[in-house]
C-alpha atoms as a PDB file:
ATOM      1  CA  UNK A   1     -22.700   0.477  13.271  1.00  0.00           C
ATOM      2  CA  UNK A   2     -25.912  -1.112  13.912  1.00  0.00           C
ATOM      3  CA  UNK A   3     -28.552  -1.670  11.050  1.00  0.00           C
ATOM      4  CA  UNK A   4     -31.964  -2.353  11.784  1.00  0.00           C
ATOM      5  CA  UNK A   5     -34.439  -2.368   8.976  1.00  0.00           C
ATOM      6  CA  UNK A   6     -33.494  -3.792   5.530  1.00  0.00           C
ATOM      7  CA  UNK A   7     -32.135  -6.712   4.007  1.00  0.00           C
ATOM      8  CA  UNK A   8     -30.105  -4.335   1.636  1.00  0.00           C
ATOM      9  CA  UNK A   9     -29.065  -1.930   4.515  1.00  0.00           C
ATOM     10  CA  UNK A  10     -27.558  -4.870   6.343  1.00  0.00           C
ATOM     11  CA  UNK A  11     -25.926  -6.284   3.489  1.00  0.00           C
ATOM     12  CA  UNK A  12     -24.224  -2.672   2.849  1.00  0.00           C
ATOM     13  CA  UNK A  13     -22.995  -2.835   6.610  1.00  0.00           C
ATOM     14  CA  UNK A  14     -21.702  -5.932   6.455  1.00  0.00           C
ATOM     15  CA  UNK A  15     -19.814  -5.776   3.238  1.00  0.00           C
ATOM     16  CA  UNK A  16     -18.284  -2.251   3.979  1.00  0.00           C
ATOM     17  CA  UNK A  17     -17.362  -3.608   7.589  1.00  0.00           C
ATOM     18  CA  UNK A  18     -15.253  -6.648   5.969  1.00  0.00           C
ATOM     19  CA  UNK A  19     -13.676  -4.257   3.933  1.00  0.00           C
ATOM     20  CA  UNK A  20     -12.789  -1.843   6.973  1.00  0.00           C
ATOM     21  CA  UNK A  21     -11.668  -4.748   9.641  1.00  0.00           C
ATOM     22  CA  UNK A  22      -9.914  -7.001   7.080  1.00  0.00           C
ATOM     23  CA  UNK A  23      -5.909  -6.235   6.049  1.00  0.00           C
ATOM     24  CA  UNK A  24      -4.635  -4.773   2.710  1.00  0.00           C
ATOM     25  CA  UNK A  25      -1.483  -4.867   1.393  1.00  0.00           C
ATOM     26  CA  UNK A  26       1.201  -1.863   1.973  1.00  0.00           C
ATOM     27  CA  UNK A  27       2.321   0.348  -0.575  1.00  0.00           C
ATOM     28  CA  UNK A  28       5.443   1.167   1.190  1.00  0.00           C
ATOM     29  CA  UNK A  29       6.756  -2.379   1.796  1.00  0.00           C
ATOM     30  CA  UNK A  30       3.951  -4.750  -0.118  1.00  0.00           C
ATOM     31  CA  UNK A  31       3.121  -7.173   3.015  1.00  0.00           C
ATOM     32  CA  UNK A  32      -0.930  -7.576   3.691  1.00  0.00           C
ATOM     33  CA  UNK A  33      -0.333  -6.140   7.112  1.00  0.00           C
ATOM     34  CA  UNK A  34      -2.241  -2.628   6.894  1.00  0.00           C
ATOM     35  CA  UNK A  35      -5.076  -2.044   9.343  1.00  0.00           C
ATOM     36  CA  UNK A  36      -7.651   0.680  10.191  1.00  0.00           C
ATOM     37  CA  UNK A  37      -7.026   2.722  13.299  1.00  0.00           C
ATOM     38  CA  UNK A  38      -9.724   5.586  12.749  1.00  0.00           C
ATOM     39  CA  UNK A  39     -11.502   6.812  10.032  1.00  0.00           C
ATOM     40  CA  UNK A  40      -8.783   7.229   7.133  1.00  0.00           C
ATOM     41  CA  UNK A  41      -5.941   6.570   9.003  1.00  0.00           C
ATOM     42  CA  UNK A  42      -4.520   3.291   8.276  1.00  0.00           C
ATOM     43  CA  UNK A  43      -1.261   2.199   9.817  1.00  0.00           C
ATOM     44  CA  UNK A  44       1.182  -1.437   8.490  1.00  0.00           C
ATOM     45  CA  UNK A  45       1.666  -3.531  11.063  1.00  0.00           C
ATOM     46  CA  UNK A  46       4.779  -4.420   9.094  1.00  0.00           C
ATOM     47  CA  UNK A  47       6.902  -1.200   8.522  1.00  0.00           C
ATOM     48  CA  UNK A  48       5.384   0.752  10.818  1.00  0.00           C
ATOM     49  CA  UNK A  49       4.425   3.506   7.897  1.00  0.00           C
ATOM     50  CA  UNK A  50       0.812   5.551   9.014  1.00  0.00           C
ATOM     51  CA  UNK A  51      -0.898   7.369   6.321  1.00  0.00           C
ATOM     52  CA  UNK A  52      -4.359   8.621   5.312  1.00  0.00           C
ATOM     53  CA  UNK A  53      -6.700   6.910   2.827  1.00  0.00           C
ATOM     54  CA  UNK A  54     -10.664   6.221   2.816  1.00  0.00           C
ATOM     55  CA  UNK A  55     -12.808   5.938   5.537  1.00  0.00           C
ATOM     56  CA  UNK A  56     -13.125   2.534   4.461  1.00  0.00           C
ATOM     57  CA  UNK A  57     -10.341   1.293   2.022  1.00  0.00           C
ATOM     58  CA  UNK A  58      -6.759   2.681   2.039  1.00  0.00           C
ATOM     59  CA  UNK A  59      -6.897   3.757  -0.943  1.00  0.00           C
ATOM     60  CA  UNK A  60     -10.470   5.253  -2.940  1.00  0.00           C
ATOM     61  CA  UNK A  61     -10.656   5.010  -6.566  1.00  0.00           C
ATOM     62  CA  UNK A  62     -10.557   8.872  -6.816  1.00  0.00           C
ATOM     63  CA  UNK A  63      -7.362   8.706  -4.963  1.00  0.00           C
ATOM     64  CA  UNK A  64      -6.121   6.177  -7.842  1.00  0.00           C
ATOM     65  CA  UNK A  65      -6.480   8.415 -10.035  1.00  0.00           C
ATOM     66  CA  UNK A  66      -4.933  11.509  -8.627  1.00  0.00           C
ATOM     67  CA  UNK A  67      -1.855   9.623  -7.900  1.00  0.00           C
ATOM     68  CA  UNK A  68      -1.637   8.603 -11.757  1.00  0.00           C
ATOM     69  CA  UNK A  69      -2.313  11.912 -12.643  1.00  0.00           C
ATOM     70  CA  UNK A  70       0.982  12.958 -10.695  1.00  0.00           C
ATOM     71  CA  UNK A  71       2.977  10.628 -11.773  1.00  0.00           C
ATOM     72  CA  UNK A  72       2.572  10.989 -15.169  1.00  0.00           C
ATOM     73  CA  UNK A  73       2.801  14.644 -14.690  1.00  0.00           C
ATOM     74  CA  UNK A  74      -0.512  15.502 -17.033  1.00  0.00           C
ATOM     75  CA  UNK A  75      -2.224  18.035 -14.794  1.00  0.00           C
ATOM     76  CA  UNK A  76      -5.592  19.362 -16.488  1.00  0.00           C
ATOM     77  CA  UNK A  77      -4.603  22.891 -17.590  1.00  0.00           C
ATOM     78  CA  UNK A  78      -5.442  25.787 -15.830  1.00  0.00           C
END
């Protein structure tokens, strides 16, 4: 991605490309080893575990919450 007008814009870019190229830690086996191969799929160098998550970030804060929402087993009521 290429930015071109905008102090703001190109702060934006750069600050959701550091989170996209830099490593995060696994869920599966906890080492800082997972990268981005394509948008939401994210892969640990580590275990070798693929699995989808953000364009941007393994995991989005929406996601967080699902996942607590299934563990604890309070699904909103139908």
């Amino acid at each position: 991605m290429v930015s071109r007008y905008g102090k703001k814009i190109r702060e934006r870019e750069s600050a959701v490309t550091a989170l996209s190229r830099g490593r995060h830690a696994c869920t599966k086996c906890g080492k800082k080893a997972v990268k981005r191969e394509g948008a939401g799929i994210w892969k640990c160098r580590a275990c070798g575990v693929k699995f989808a998550g953000g364009a941007y970030s393994p995991q989005t804060t929406i996601g967080a919450t699902a996942s607590r929402t299934v563990k604890s087993g309070s699904a909103p009521k139908e």
